[in-house]
Each structure stands twice: as structure tokens, then as C-alpha cells.
Protein backbone atom coordinates (compact mmCIF):
# COMPACT_ATOMS: atom_id res chain seq x y z
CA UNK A 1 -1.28 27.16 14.93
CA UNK A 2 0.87 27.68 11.95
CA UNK A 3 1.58 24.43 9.40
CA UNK A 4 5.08 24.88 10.49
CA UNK A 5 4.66 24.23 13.88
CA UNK A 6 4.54 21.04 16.07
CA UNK A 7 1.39 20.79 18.01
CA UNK A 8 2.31 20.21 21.50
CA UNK A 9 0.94 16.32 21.55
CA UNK A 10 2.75 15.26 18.52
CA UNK A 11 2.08 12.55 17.28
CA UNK A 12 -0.94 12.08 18.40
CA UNK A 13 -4.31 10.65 17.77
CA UNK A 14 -7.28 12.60 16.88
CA UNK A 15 -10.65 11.33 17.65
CA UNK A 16 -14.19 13.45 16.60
CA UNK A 17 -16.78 12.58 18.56
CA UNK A 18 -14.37 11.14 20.97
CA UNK A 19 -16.82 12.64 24.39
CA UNK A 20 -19.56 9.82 22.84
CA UNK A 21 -20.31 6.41 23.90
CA UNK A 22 -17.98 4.61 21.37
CA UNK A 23 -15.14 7.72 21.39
CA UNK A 24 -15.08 7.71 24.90
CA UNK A 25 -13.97 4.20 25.36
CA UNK A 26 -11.47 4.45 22.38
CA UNK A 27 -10.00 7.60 23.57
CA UNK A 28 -9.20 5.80 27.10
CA UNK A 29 -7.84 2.59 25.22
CA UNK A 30 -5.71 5.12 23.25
CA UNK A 31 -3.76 6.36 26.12
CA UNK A 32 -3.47 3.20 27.53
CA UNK A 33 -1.90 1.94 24.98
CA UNK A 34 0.43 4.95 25.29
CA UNK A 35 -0.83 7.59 22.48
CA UNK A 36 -1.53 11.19 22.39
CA UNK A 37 -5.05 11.91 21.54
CA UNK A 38 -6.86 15.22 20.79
CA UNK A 39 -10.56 15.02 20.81
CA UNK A 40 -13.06 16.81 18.86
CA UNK A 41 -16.65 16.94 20.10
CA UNK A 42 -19.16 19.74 19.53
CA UNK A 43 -20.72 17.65 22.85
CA UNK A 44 -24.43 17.48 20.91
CA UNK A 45 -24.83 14.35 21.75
CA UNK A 46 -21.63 13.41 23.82
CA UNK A 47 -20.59 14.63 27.27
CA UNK A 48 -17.53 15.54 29.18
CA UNK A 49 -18.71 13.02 31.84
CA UNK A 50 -17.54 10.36 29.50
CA UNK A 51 -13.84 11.33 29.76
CA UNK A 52 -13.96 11.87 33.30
CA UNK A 53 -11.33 9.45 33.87
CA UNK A 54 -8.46 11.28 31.76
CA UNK A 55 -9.70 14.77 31.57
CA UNK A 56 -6.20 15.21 33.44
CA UNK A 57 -4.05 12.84 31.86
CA UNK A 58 -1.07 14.66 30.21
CA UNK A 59 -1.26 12.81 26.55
CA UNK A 60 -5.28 14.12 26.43
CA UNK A 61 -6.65 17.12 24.88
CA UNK A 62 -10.47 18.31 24.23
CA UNK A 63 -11.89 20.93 22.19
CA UNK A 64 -15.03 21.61 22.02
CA UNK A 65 -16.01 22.46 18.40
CA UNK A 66 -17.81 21.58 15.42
CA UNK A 67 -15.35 19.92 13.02
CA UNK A 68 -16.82 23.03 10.37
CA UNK A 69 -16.20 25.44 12.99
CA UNK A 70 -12.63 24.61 13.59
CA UNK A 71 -10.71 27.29 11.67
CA UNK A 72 -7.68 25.05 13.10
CA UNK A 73 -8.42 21.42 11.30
CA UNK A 74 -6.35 21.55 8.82
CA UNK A 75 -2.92 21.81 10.77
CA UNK A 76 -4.83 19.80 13.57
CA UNK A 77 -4.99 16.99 10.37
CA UNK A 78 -1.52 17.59 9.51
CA UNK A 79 -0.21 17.10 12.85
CA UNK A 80 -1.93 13.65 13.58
CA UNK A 81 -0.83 10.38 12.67
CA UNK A 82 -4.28 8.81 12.70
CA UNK A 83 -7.85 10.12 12.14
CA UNK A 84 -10.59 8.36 14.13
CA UNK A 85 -13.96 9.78 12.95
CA UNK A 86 -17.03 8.58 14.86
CA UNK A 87 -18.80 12.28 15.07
CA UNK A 88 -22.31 11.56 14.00
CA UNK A 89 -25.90 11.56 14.96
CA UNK A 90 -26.59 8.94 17.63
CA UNK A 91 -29.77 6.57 18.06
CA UNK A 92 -33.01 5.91 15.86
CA UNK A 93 -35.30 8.14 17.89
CA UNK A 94 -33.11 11.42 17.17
CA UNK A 95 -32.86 10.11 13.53
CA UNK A 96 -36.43 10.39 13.33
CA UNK A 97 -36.83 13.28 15.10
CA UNK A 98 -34.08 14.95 13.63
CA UNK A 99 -33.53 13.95 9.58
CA UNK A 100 -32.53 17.51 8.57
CA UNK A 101 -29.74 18.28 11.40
CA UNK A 102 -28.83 14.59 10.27
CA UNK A 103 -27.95 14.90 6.38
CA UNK A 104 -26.88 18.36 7.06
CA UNK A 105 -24.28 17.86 8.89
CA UNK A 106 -22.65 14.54 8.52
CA UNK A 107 -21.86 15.55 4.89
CA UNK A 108 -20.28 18.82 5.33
CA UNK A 109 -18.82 17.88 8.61
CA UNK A 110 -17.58 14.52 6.67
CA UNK A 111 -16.25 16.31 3.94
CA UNK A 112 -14.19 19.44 5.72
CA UNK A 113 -12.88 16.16 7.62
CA UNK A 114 -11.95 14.59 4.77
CA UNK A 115 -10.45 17.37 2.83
CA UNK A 116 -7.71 18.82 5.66
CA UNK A 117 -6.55 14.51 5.72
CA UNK A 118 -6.22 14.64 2.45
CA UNK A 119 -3.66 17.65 2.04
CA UNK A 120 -1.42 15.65 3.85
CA UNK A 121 -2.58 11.81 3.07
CA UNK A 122 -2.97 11.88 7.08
CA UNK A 123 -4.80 7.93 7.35
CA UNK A 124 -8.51 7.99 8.25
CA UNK A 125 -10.93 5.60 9.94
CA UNK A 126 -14.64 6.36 8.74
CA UNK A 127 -16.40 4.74 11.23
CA UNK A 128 -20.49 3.96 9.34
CA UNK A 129 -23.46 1.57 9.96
CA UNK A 130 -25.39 -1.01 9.79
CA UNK A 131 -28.34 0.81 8.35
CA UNK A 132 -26.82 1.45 4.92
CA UNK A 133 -27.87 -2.38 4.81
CA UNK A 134 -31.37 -1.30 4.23
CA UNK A 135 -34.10 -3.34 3.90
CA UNK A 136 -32.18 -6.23 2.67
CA UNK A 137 -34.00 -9.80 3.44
CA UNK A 138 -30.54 -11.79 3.72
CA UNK A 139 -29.95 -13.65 6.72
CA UNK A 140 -26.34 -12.12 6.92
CA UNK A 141 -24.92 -9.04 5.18
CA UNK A 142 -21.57 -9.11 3.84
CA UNK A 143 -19.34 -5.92 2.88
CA UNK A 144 -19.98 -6.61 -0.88
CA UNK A 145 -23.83 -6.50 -0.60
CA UNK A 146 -26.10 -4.60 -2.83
CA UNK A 147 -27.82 -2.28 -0.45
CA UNK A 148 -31.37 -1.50 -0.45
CA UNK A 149 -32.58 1.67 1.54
CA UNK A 150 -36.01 2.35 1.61
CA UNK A 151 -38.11 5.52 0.52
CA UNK A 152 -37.38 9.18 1.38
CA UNK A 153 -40.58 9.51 3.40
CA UNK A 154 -39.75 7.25 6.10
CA UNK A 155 -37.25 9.26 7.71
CA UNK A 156 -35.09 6.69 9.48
CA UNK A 157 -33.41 6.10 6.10
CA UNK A 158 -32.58 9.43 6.65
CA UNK A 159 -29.00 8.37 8.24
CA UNK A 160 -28.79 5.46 5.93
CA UNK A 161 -28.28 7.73 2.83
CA UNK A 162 -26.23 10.50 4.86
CA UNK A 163 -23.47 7.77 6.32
CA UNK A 164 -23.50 6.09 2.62
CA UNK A 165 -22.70 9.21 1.16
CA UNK A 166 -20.31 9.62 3.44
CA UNK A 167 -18.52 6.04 2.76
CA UNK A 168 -18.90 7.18 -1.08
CA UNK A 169 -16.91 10.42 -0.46
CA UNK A 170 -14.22 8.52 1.86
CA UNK A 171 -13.51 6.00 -0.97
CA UNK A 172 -13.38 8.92 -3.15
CA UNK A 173 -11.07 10.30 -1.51
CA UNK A 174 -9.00 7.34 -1.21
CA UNK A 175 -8.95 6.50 -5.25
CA UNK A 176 -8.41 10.15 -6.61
CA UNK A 177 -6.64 11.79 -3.31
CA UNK A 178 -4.40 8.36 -2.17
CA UNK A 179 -6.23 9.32 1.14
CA UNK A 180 -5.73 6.14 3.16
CA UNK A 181 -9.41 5.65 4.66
CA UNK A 182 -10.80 2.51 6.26
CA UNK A 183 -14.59 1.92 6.61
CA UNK A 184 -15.98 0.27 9.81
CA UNK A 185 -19.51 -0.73 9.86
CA UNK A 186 -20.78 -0.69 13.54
CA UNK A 187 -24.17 -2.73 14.23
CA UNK A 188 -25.84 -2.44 17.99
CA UNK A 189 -22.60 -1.49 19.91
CA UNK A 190 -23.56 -1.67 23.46
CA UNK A 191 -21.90 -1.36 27.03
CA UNK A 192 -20.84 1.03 29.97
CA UNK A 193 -21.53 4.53 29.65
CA UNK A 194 -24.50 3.77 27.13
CA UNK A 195 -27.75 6.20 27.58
CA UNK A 196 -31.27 4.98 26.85
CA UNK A 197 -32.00 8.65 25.87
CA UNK A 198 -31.60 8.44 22.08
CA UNK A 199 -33.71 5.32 21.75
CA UNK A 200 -30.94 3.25 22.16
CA UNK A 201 -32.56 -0.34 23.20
CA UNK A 202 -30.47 -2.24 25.03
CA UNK A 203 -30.11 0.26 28.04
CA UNK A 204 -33.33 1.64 27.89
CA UNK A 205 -34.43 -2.15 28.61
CA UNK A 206 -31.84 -2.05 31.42
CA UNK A 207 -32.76 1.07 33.20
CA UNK A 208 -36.62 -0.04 32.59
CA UNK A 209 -35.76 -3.47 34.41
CA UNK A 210 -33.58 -1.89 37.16
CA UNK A 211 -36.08 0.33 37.83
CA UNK A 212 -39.20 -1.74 38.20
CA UNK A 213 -40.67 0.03 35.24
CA UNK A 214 -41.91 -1.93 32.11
CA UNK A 215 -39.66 -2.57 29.41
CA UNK A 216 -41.24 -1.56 26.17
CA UNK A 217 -40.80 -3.60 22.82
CA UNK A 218 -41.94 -1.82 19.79
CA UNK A 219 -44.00 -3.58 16.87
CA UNK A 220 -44.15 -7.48 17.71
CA UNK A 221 -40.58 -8.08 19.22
CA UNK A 222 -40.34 -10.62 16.68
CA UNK A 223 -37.72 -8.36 14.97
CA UNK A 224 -34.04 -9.91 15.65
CA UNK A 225 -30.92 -7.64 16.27
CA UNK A 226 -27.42 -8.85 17.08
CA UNK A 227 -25.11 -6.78 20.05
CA UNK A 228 -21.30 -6.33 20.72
CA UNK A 229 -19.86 -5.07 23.47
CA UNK A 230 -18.18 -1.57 22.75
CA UNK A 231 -14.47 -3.08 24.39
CA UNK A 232 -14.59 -5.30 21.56
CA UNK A 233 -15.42 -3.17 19.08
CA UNK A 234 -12.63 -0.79 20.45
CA UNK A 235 -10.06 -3.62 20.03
CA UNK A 236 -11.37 -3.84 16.46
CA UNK A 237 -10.96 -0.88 15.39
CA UNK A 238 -7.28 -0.27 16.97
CA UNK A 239 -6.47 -3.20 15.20
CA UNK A 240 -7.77 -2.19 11.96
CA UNK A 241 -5.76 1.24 12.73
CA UNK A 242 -2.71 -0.95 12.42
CA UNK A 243 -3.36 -2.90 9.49
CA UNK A 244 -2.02 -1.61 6.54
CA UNK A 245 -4.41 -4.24 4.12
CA UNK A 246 -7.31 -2.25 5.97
CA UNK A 247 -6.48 0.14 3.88
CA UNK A 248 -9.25 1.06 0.87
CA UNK A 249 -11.85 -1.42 2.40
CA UNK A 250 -14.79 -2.26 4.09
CA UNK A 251 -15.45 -3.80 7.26
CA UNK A 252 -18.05 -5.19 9.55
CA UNK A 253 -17.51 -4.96 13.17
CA UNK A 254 -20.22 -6.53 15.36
CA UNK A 255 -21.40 -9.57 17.34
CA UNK A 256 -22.81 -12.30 15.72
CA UNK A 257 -24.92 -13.92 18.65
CA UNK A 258 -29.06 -13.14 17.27
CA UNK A 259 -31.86 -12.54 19.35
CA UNK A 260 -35.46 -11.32 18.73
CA UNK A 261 -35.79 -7.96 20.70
CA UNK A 262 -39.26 -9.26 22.10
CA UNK A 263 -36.41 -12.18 23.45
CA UNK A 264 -33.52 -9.60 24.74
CA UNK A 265 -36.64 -8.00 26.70
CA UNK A 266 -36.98 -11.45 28.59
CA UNK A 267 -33.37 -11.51 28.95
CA UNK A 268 -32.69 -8.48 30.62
CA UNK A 269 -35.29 -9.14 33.15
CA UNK A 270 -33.67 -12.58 33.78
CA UNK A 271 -30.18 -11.45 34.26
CA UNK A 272 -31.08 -8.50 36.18
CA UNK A 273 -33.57 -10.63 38.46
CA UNK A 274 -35.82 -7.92 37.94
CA UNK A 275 -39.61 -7.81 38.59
CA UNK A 276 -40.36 -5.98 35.59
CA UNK A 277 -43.06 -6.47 32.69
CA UNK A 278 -42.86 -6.21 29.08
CA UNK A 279 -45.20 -4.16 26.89
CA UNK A 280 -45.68 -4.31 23.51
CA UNK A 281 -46.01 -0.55 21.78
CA UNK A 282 -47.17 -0.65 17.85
CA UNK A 283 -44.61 1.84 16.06
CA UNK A 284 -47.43 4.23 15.18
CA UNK A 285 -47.62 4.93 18.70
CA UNK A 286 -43.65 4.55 18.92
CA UNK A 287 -42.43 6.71 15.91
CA UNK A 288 -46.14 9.05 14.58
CA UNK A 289 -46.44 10.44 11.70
CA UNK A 290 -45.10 14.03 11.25
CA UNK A 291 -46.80 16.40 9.67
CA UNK A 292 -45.23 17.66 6.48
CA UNK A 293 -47.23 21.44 6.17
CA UNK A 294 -50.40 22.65 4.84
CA UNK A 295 -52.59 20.02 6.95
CA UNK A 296 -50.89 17.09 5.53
CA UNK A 297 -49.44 14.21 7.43
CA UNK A 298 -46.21 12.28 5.91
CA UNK A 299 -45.79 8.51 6.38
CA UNK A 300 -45.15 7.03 9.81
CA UNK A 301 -41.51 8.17 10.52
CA UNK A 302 -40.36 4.24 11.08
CA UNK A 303 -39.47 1.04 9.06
CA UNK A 304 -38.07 -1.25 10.80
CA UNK A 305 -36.68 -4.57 9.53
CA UNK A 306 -36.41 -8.13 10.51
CA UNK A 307 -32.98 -9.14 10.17
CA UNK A 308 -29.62 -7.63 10.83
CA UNK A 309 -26.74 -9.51 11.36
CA UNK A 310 -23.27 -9.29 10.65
CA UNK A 311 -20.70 -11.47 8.81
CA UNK A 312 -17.34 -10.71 10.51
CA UNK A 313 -15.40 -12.92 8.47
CA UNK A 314 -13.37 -10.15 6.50
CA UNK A 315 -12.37 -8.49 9.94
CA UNK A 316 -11.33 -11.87 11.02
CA UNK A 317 -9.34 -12.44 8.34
CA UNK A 318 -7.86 -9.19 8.75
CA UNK A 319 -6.83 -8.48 12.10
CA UNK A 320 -7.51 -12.19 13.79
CA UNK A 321 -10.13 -10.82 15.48
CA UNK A 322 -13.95 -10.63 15.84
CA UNK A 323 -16.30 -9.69 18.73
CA UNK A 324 -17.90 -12.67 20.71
CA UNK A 325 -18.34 -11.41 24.15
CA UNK A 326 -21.82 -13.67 25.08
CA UNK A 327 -24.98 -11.44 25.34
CA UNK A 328 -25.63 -12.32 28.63
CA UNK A 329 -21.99 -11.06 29.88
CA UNK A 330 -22.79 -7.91 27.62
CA UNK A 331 -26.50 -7.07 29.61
CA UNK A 332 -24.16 -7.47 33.15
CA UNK A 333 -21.71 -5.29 31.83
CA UNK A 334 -23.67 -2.91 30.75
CA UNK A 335 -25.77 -2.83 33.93
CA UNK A 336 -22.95 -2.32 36.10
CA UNK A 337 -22.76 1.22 34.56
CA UNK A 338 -24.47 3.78 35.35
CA UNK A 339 -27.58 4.87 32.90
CA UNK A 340 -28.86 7.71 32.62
CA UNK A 341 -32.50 7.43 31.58
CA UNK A 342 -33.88 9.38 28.30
């Protein structure tokens, strides 16, 4: 596909990682609100099952790819009016599991991304997390934090450092490229079409409970995590597509409604009426130590922390809206899907 020539869905949208949880819903929100959209999706942790629904629909497009691998991205860039990039590694367990695979790829994949949108100051969304908030004790965290990530042998921080690198080389780009980038920091983003199988704990608590099976807290469930449902966060982000003060900065995007996990556990079971008991599992047995070569065992692979909770205030503020769907709506909604169990 030559520079020179119109790609078939101009203008259009182009989403990576748009067969994931998150992507999936955007995509469909996309073409309701009457865009193009071209998805990217290698489909290592994504599925085609998630764009069931508009696998036909005449303004949709997959291909399945690496963004590396795509000798077409930079005309694919040039042809797209907005850049959605949510490709990443999905879920704490494969974090552990996986640390290499993790910093490997979301910096090169990051950065060929990054590059083709700058050739043609094509306007990116970068979307990050909630884990580059480390192991910060305040009760809230606010865009303009210091961040404190723990040590390279726990490997959860593994993504930490990768998606803070990549919100270093995004702003980069944006102050000696004029690439027009926006940062979105997703915490727990939950809802339909949500697996269990990457550790995520919400549904695995859900498909526990609707099957009759225990639902297992790790460490002493006094640790407190705050959830938004992934429509809302979809509305965010569209919004913040369309905000031109967006532009260069940082945002939060997540509920603010707090609840020890030990507390969600007794939730779900509530709302789901289900017969279901709750274990406790120490993270030693959760997350083990892996071994490191030559006989010798590395730290336990897991650190979790107490806190995490968003201040939304700046995404208020700039797009007059913030995601406040109750937690109780969110655990029906997402039950109503189905889950796959991991």
C-alpha cells in the first residue's frame, strides 16, 4: 500500500490490540458512533470471539499481526486519523510468568508505533497503568505523583517499568516530534467479555461463585482495589480522543468506589446468591519463587500493595466526565457475560 494511496477505510480509526477485552468494546463503540476502524492484534492474548459482533460490518477491518511485523504501519499510520494503542501484556499472573516477553515487546512494539505516527504527526492515545504507581503509600494517586516501583527481582514490576518507559518515549515524542499523544492510566477495568485466565480478579471471583467453586483471595484480602466498568472507561477515552487540551498530558481513568479484595470476595457471592466459600491463599503459594539458574531461587515473583485508588479529577475537568458505575451494578454486569475460566 503505497503512501500515495487512500486506504480503502479512510479515515478511519486504528486500534492495536483492538481483539482484547478493553479494544474490543472500543472498537464496537467506534462504529457506532459511525467511524472506520482497522484493528491490529497479533491475538496473544486477544481473540476474534471478541469482535464477533462486527466481524462483518463494512467500516471494520482486522489484521492479524504484530505491530513489528507489519511491513505496512507506516502508511497504515499515515492513513488514520486517530491512533488507539492498548496492545500490551494483560493480567498480573502472565506478568509474572512472563517478565521477558513483557519488556521485550512493549518497547519495540511501542516505539515502531510511535515512530510511523510521528512521520505524519498522526494523534496517538497511549493507553498505560496503574502499576507505574508503585509502591506508593498515598491514599490517592494523582497524575503528578512521584512514582515508586519496587526492585528488579520481584518481577511484577516488570510491566511497571516497561509501560513507564513507554509513557517516557510517548512524551518524547510529543516534545521533540510535535507527536500529539495522550496518556490514559487504566486501574482494574472490568466487565463483559473479561476472562479470569490471566489472573484477572474480578471474574475469576465470578466464575468461582457461579460455579460453586471457592473463590480464592490471595495474602489477607485486606489489600483494597478500586473497579470501573470497561463502558465507562470506553466513553473516557473517546472523549479524551476529542479533546484537543488532552493533548501532551496525563490522565487517570478509573472508578473511585474502594473495597478490600477479601470484601469484593463477599460481594460477589452476595450478588450472585451463590453458595460459594472463600479461601485465603498466602502469595508464596499464589506467585513461587522462580528459580534464576545454577540451583538458585530468586525472590517470590509478587509484591503486592495496599492501596490503589484513583483521583479522576483531571479527567473530570477535562472531558466532564468520570466513571461511577456502582460496584455492585459492575459484578451483575459482568456476570451476565459469559467467562471463560483460566
Amino acid at each position: 500500500m503505497p503512501s500515495s494511496t487512500r486506504h480503502p477505510l479512510s479515515p478511519f480509526v486504528l486500534v492495536t490490540g483492538g481483539a482484547g477485552f478493553i479494544g474490543s468494546h472500543l472498537v464496537e463503540r467506534l462504529l457506532d458512533d459511525g467511524k472506520s476502524v482497522v484493528v491490529i492484534d497479533d491475538l496473544s492474548t486477544g481473540s476474534r470471539d471478541n469482535l464477533r459482533a462486527v466481524a462483518q460490518h463494512k467500516n471494520f477491518r482486522f489484521i492479524q499481526s504484530k505491530i513489528s511485523a507489519y511491513a505496512e504501519l507506516p502508511e497504515l499510520a499515515e492513513a488514520a486519523e486517530f491512533i488507539y494503542h492498548l496492545a500490551a501484556t494483560v493480567g498480573v499472573e502472565l506478568v509474572v510468568k512472563s517478565a521477558l516477553h513483557v519488556l521485550e515487546a512493549s518497547f519495540s512494539e511501542t516505539q515502531m508505533l510511535l515512530r510511523a505516527a510521528a512521520k505524519h504527526s498522526t494523534p496517538l492515545l497511549l493507553t498505560s497503568t496503574s502499576e507505574v504507581y508503585g509502591k506508593s503509600a498515598k491514599p490517592e494517586f494523582g497524575e503528578d505523583d512521584d512514582l515508586l516501583i519496587g526492585p528488579p527481582g520481584q518481577s511484577r514490576w516488570s510491566y511497571a517499568c516497561s509501560k513507564l518507559t513507554d509513557e517516557f518515549l510517548a512524551l518524547a515524542y510529543a516534545r521533540e516530534k510535535n507527536l500529539p499523544v495522550i496518556i490514559a492510566r487504566l486501574f482494574n477495568t472490568v466487565g463483559p467479555r473479561q476472562t479470569g485466565r490471566y489472573g484477572m480478579v474480578l471474574p475469576r471471583f465470578i466464575a468461582a461463585a457461579k460455579a460453586g467453586e471457592p473463590l480464592k483471595v490471595f495474602g489477607d484480602g485486606a489489600q483494597s482495589r478500586c473497579f470501573g466498568l470497561v463502558h465507562d472507561v470506553v466513553e473516557a477515552l473517546v472523549r479524551l480522543q476529542h479533546s484537543e487540551a488532552a493533548r501532551g498530558e496525563i490522565f487517570n481513568i478509573g472508578g473511585t468506589e474502594e473495597i478490600s479484595i477479601g470484601e469484593l470476595a463477599k460481594l460477589v457471592v452476595d450478588t450472585l446468591g451463590s453458595q460459594s466459600t472463600i479461601e485465603r491463599v498466602p502469595y508464596d503459594q499464589a506467585y513461587p519463587a522462580a528459580p534464576l539458574g545454577g540451583g538458585v531461587t530468586g525472590a517470590p515473583g509478587f509484591d503486592d500493595m495496599r492501596r490503589r485508588k484513583p483521583r479522576v479529577d483531571k479527567l473530570e475537568s477535562a472531558v466532564n466526565f468520570k466513571p461511577q458505575t456502582p460496584l455492585r451494578e459492575i459484578i451483575r454486569l459482568t456476570a451476565g457475560a459469559k467467562l471463560l475460566k483460566g
